[in-house]
C-alpha atoms as a PDB file:
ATOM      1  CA  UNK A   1       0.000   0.000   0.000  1.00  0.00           C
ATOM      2  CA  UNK A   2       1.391   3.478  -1.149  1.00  0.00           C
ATOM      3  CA  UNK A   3       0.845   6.224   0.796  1.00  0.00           C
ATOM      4  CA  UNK A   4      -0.800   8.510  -2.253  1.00  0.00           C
ATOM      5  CA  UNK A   5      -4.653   7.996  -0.299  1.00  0.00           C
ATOM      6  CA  UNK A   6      -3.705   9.366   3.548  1.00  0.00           C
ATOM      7  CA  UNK A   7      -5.835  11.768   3.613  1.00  0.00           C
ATOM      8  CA  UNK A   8      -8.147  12.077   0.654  1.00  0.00           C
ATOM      9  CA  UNK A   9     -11.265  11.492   0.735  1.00  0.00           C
ATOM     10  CA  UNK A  10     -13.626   9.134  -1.493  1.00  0.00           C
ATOM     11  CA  UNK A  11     -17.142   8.969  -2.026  1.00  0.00           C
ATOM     12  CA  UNK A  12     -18.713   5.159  -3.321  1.00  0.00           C
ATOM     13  CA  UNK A  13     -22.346   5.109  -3.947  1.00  0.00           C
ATOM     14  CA  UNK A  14     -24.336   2.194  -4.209  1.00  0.00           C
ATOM     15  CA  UNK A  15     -22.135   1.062  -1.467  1.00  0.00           C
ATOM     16  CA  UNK A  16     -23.810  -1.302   0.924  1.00  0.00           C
ATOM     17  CA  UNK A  17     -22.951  -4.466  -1.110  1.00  0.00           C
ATOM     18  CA  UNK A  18     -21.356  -6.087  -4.155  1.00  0.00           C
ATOM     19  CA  UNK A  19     -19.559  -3.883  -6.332  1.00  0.00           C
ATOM     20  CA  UNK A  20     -19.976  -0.209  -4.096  1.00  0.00           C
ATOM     21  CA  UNK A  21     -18.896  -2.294  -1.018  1.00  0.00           C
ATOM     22  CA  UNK A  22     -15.581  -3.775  -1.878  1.00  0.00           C
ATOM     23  CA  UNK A  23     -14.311  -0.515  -3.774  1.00  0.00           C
ATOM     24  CA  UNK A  24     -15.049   1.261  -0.568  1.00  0.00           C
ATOM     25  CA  UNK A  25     -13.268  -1.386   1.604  1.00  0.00           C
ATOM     26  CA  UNK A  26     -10.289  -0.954  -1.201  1.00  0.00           C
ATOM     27  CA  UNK A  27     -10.383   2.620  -0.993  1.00  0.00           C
ATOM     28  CA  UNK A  28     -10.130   2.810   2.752  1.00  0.00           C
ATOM     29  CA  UNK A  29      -7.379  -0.275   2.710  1.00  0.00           C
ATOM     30  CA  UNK A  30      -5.271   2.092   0.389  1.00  0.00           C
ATOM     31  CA  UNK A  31      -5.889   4.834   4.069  1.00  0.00           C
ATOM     32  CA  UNK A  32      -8.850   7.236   2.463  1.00  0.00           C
ATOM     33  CA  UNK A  33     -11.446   8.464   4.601  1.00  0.00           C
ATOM     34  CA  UNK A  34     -14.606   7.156   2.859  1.00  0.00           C
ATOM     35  CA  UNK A  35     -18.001   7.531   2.267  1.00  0.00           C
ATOM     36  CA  UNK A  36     -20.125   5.436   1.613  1.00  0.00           C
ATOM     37  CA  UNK A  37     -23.605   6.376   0.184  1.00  0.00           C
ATOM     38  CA  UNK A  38     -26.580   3.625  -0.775  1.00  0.00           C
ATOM     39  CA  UNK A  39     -30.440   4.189  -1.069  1.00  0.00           C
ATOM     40  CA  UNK A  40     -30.841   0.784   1.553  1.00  0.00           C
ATOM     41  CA  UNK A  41     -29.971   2.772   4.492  1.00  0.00           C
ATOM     42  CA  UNK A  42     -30.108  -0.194   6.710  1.00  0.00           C
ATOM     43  CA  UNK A  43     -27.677  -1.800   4.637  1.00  0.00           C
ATOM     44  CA  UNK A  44     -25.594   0.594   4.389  1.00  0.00           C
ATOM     45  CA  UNK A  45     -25.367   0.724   8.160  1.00  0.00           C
ATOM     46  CA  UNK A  46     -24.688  -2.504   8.369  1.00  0.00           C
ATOM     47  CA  UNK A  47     -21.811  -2.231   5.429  1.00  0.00           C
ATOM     48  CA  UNK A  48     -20.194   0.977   7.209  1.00  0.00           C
ATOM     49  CA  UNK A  49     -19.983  -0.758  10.897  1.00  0.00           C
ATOM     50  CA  UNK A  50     -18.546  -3.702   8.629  1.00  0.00           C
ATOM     51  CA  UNK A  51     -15.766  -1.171   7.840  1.00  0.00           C
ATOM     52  CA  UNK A  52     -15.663  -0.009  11.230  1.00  0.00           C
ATOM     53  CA  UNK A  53     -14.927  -2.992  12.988  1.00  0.00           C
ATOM     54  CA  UNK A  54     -12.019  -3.565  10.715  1.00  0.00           C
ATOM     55  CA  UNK A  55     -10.441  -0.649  11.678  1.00  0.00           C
ATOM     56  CA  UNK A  56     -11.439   1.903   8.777  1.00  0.00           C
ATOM     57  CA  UNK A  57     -12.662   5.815   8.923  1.00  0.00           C
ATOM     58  CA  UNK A  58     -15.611   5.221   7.408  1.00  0.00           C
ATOM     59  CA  UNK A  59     -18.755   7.332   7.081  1.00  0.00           C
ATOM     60  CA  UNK A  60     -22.446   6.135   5.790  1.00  0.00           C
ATOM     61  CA  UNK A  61     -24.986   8.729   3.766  1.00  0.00           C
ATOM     62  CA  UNK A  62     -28.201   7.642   2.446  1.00  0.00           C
ATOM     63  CA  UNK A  63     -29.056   8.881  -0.545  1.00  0.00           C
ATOM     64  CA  UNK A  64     -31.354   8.346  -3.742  1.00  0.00           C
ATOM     65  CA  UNK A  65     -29.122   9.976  -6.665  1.00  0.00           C
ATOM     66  CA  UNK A  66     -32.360   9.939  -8.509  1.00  0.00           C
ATOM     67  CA  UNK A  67     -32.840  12.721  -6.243  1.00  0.00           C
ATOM     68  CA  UNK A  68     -30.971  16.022  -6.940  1.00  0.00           C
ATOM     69  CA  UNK A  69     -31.562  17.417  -3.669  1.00  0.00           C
ATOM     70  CA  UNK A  70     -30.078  14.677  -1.640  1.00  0.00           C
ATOM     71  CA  UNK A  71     -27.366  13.899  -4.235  1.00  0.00           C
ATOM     72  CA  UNK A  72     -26.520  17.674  -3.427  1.00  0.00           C
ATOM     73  CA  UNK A  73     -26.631  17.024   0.393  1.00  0.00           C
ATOM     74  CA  UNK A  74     -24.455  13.795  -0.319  1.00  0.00           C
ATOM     75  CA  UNK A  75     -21.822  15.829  -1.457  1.00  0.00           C
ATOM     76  CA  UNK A  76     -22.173  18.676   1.029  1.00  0.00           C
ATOM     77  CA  UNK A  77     -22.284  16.318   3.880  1.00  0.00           C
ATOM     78  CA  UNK A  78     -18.799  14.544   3.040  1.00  0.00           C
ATOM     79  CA  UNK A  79     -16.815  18.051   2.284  1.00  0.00           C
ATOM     80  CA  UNK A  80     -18.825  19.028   5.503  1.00  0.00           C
ATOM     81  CA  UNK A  81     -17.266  15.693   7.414  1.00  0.00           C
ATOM     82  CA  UNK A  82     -14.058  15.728   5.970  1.00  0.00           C
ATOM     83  CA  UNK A  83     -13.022  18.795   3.918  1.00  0.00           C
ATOM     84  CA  UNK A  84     -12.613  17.756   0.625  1.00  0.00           C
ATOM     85  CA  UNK A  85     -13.500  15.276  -1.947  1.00  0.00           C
ATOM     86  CA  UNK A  86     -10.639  13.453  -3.841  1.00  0.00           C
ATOM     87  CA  UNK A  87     -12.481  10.285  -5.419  1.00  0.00           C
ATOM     88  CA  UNK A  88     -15.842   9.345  -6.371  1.00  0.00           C
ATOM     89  CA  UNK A  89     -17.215   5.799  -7.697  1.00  0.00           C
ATOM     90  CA  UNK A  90     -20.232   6.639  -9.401  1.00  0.00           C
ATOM     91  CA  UNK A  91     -21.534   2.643  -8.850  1.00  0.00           C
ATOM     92  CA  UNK A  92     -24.962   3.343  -8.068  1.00  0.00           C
ATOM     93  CA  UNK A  93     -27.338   1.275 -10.823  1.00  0.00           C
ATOM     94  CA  UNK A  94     -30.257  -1.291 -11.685  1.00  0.00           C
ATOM     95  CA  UNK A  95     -30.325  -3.646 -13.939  1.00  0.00           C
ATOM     96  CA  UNK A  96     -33.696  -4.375 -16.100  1.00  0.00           C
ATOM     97  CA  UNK A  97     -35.304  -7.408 -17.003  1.00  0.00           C
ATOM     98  CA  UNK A  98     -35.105  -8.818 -19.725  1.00  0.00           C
ATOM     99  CA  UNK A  99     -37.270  -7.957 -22.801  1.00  0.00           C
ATOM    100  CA  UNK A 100     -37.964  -7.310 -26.211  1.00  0.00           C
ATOM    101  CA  UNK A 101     -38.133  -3.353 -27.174  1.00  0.00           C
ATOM    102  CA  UNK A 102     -41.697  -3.706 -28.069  1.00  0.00           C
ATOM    103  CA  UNK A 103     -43.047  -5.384 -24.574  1.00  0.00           C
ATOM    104  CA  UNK A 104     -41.213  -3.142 -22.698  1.00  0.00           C
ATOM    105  CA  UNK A 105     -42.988  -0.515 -20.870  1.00  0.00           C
ATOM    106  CA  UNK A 106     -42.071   3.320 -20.790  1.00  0.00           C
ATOM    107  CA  UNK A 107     -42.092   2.971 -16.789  1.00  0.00           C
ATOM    108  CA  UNK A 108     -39.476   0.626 -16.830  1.00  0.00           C
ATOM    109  CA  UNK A 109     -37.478   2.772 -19.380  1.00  0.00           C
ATOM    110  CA  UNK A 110     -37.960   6.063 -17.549  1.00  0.00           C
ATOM    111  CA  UNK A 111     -37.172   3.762 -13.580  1.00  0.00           C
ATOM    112  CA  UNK A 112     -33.651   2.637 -15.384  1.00  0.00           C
ATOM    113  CA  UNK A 113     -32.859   6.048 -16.859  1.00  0.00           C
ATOM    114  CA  UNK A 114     -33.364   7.849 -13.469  1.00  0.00           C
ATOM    115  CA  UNK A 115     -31.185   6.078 -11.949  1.00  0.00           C
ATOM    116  CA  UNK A 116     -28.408   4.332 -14.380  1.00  0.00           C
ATOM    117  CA  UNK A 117     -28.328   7.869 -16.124  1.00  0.00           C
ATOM    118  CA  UNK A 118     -29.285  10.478 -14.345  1.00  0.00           C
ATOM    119  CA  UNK A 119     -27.957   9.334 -11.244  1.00  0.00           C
ATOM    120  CA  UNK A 120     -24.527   9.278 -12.445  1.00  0.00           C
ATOM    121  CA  UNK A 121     -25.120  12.596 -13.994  1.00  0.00           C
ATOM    122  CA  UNK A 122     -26.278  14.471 -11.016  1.00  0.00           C
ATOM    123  CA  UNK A 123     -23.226  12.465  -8.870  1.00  0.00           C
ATOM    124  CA  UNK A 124     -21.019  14.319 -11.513  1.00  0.00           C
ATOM    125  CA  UNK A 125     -23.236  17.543 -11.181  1.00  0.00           C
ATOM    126  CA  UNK A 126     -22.083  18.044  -7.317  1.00  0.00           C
ATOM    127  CA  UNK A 127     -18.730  16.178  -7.512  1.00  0.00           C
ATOM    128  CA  UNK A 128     -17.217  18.548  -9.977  1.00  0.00           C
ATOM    129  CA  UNK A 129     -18.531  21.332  -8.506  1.00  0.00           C
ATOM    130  CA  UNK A 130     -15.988  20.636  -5.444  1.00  0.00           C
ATOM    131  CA  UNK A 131     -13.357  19.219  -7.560  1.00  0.00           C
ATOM    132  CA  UNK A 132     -13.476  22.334  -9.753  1.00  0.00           C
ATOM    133  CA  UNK A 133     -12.988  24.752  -6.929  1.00  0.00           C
ATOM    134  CA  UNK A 134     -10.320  22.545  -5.238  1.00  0.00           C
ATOM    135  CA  UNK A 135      -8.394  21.839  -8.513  1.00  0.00           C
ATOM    136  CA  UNK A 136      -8.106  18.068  -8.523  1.00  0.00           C
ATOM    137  CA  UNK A 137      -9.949  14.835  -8.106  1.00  0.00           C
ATOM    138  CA  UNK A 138     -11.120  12.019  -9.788  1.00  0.00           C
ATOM    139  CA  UNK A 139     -14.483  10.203 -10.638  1.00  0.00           C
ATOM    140  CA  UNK A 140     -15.140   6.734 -12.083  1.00  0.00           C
ATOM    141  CA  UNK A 141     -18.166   6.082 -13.226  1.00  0.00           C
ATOM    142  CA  UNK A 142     -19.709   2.573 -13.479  1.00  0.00           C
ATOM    143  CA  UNK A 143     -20.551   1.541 -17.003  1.00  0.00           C
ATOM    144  CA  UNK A 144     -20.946  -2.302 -18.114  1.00  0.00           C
ATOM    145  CA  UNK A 145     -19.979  -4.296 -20.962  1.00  0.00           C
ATOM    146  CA  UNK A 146     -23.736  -3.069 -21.888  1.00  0.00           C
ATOM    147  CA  UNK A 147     -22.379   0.127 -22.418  1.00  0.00           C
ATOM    148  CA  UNK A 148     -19.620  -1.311 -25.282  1.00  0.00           C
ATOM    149  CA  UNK A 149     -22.203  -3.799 -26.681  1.00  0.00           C
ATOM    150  CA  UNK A 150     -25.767  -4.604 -28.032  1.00  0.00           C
ATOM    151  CA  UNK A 151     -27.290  -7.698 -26.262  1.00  0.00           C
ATOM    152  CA  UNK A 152     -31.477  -8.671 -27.286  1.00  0.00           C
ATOM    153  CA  UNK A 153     -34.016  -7.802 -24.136  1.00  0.00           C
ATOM    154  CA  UNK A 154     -31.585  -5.209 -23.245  1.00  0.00           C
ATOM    155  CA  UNK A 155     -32.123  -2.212 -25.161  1.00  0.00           C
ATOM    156  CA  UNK A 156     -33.008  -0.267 -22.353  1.00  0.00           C
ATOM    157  CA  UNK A 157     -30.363  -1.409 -19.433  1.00  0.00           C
ATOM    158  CA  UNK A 158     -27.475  -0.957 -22.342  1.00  0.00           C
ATOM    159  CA  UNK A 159     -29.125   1.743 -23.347  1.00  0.00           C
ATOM    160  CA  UNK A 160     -28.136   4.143 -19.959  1.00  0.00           C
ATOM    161  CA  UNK A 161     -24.998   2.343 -19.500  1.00  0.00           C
ATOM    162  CA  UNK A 162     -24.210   3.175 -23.343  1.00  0.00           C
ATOM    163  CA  UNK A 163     -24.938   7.038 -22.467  1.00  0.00           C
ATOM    164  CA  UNK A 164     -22.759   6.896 -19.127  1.00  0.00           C
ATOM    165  CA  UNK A 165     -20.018   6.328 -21.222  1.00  0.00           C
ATOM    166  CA  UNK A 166     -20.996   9.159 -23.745  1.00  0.00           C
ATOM    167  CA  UNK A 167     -21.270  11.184 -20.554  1.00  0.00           C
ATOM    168  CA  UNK A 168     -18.106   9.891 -19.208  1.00  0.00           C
ATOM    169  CA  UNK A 169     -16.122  10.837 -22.336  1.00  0.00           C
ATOM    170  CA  UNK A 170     -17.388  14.667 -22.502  1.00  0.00           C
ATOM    171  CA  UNK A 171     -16.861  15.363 -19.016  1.00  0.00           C
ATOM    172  CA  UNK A 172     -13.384  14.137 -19.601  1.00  0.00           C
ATOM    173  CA  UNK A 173     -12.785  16.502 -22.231  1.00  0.00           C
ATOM    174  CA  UNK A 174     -14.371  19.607 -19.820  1.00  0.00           C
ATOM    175  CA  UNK A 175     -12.294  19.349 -16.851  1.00  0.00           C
ATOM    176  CA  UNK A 176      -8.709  17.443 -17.967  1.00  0.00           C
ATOM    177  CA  UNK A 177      -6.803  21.015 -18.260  1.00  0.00           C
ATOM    178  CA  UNK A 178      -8.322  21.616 -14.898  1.00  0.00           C
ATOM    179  CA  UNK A 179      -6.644  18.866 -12.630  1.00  0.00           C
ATOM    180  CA  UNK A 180      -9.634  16.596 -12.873  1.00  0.00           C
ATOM    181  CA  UNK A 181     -10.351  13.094 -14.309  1.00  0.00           C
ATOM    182  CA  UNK A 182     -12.913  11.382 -15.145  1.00  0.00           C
ATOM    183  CA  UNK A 183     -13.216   7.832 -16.825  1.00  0.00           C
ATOM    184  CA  UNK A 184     -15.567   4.733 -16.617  1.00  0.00           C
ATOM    185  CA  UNK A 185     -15.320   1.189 -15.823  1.00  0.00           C
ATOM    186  CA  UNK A 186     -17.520  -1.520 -17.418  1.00  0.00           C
ATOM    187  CA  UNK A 187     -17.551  -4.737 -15.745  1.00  0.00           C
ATOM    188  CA  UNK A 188     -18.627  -7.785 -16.844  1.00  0.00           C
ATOM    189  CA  UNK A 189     -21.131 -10.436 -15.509  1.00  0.00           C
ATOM    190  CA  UNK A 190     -19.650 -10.421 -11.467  1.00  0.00           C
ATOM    191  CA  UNK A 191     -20.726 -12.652  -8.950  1.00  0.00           C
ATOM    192  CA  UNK A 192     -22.618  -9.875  -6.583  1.00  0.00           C
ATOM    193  CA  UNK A 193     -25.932 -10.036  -5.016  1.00  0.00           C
ATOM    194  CA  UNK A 194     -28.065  -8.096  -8.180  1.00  0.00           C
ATOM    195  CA  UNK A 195     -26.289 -10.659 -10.428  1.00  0.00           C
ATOM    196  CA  UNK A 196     -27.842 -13.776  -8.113  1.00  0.00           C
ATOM    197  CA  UNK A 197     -30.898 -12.859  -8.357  1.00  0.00           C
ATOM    198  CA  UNK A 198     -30.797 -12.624 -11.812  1.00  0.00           C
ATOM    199  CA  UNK A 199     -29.544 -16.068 -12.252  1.00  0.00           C
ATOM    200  CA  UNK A 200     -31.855 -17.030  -8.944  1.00  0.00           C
ATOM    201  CA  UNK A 201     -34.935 -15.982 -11.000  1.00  0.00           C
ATOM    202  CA  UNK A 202     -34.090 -17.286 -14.576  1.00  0.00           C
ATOM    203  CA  UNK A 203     -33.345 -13.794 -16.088  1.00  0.00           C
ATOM    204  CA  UNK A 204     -30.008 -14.831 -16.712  1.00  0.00           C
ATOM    205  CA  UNK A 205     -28.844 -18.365 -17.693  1.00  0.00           C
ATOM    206  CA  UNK A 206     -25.639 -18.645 -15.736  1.00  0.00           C
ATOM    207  CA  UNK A 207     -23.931 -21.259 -18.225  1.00  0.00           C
ATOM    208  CA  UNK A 208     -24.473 -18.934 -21.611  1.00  0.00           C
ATOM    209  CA  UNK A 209     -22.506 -16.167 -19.685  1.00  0.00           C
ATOM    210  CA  UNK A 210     -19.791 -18.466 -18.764  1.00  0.00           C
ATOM    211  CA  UNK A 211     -19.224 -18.959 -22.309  1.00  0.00           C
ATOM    212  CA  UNK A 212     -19.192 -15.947 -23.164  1.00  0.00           C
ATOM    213  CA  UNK A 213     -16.819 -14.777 -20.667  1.00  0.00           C
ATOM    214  CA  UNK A 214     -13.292 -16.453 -21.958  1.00  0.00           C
ATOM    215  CA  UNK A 215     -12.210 -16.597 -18.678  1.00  0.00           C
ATOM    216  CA  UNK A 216     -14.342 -18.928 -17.630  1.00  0.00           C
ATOM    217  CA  UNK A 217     -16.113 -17.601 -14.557  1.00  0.00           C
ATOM    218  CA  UNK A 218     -17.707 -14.636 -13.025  1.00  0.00           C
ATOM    219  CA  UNK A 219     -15.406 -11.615 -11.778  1.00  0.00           C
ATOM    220  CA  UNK A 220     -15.267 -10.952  -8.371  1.00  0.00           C
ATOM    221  CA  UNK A 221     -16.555  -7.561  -7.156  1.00  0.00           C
ATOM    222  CA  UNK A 222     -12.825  -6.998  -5.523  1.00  0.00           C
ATOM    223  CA  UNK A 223     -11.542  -7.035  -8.923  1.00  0.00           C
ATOM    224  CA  UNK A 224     -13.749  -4.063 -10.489  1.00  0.00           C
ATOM    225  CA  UNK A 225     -12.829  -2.453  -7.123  1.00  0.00           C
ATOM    226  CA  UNK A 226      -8.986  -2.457  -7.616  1.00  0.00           C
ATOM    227  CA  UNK A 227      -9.866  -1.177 -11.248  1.00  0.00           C
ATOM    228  CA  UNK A 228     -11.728   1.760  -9.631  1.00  0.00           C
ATOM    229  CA  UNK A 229      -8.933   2.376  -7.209  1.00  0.00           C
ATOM    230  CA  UNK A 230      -6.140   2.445 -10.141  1.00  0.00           C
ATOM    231  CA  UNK A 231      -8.307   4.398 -12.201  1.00  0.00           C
ATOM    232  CA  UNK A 232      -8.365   6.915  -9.008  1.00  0.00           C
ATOM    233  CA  UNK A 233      -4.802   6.635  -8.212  1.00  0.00           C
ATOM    234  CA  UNK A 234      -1.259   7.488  -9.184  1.00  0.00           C
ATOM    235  CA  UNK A 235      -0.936   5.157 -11.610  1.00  0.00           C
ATOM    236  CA  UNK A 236      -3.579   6.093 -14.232  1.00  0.00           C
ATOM    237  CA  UNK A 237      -2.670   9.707 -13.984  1.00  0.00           C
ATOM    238  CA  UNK A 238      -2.764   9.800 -18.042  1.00  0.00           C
ATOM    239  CA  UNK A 239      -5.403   8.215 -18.433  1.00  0.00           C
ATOM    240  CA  UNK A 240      -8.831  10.479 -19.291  1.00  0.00           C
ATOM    241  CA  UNK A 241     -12.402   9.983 -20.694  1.00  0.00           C
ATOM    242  CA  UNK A 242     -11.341   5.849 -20.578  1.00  0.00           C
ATOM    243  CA  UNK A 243     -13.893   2.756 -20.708  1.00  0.00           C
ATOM    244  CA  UNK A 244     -12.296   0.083 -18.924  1.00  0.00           C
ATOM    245  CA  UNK A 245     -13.493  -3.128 -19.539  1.00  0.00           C
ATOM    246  CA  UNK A 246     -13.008  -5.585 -16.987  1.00  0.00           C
ATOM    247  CA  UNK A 247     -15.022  -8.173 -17.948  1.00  0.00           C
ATOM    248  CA  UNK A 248     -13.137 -11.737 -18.580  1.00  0.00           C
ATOM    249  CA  UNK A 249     -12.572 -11.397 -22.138  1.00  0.00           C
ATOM    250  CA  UNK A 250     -16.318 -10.501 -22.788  1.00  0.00           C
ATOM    251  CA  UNK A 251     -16.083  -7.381 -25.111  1.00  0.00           C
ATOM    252  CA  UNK A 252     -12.154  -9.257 -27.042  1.00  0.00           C
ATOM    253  CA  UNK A 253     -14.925 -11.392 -28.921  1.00  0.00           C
END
C-alpha cells in the first residue's frame, strides 16, 4: 500500500454491497477516509460498521441519486465531514429485465434512466462542482460491458450504461486542463448479489454467460474495485475519458 490515499477522501455510492462495497473497503485499505452512500440505508449501516470494525474511517450517507436534492446534500455532507472530496465511484445502478423493445414498458425505461443515467449525472453535477474549486480529483463512473455492446431484451439497461459512457467521455474533455479526471469502468457479468438474483430468478442463464466470458467464470466484485482504485490513483494519472473493460474477455470477442 502506497501512501498517495492518507488523507483524501472518497465517495462510493451504491455502497452497501457487491460492487460499491468492496471498492469502498479498497479505498479505505489504500488509508482514504470514505463515504459510503446507498439508497438501503439499513444496509448501508450494516456495510459501514462492517468497515468499522475492521479498523477503517468510514462514514455512511443515504441517498437516492435519482434525487438532486439529496445527491446535493451527499456531497455537502462529506466536504462538511471531511473537507474535501478526492475520489468518487459513481456505482450506483439497476439492472432491467429482460425484454424485447416492443413489450417493454415506458415505466421501466424512464425507472432505469433515473437512476443508471441520471444518477450518475447528477453524482457528476455536485462532484465537480468541489473538484473544480479545489483543482483536482477524480471520478469513475460505473458503465458495463452493456455500455460497449448490443445484447437482445436489453435495449433499455445498455441503453443508460451506453450514455454513461458518452457522458463519461465529454466530461473528460471539460475538466482534464483543470486537474480533474474522469473515466468509466464496465464490468462484466460479477458474482454480486443483483447478479444472483438474476440467475436465482431465470433472467439470466448462468452457463451462456460463462461462455461468453473467456475466462471462464464470473469476476469478483474486488476485482472491479482495484480497477476503480487504479483508475483513481497514481498510476492512471494519463489516463482520461477511458472505458475500462473488466469483464473476462467478454467485449475481445
Amino acid at each position: 500500500m502506497s501512501d498517495y490515499f492518507a488523507d483524501r477522501v472518497a465517495l462510493v455510492t451504491g455502497a452497501a454491497m457487491g460492487m460499491g462495497f468492496a471498492t469502498a473497503r479498497a479505498f479505505a485499505q489504500e488509508g482514504a477516509r470514505v463515504v459510503l452512500s446507498d439508497i438501503d440505508r439499513d444496509e448501508l449501516e450494516k456495510s459501514v460498521q462492517r468497515l468499522r470494525d475492521e479498523g477503517f474511517e468510514v462514514t455512511g450517507i443515504g441517498c437516492d441519486v435519482t434525487r438532486e436534492e439529496q445527491v446535493a446534500s451527499l456531497v455537502a455532507q462529506t466536504v462538511a465531514t471531511y473537507g474535501r472530496l478526492d475520489a468518487a465511484f459513481n456505482n450506483a445502478g439497476v439492472q432491467s429485465d429482460a425484454a424485447e423493445t416492443a413489450d417493454a414498458t415506458s415505466e421501466e425505461f424512464h425507472r432505469v434512466n433515473a437512476i443508471n443515467l441520471f444518477g450518475v449525472w447528477c453524482c457528476m453535477k455536485y462532484e465537480l462542482a468541489q473538484m473544480r474549486e479545489q483543482g483536482s480529483g477524480a471520478i469513475v463512473n460505473c458503465s458495463s460491458l452493456g455500455g460497449l455492446v448490443g445484447l437482445p431484451g436489453r435495449s433499455i439497461y445498455h441503453g443508460t450504461k451506453h450514455g454513461v459512457v458518452g457522458m463519461t467521455k465529454s466530461t473528460a474533455l471539460e475538466y482534464a486542463s483543470r486537474g480533474i479526471r474522469v473515466n468509466a469502468v464496465c464490468p462484466g457479468t460479477i458474482d454480486t448479489p443483483m447478479v444472483s438474483r438474476m440467475v436465482e430468478s431465470g433472467d439470466l442463464p448462468l452457463d451462456e454467460i460463462l461462455k461468453e466470458q473467456p475466462i471462464g467464470r464470473l469476476g469478483r466484485p474486488e476485482e472491479i474495485a482495484s480497477a476503480v482504485v487504479w483508475l483513481c490513483g497514481p498510476g492512471s494519472t494519463f489516463v482520461i475519458g477511458h472505458s475500462l473493460p473488466v469483464d473476462g474477455g467478454f467485449t475481445a470477442h
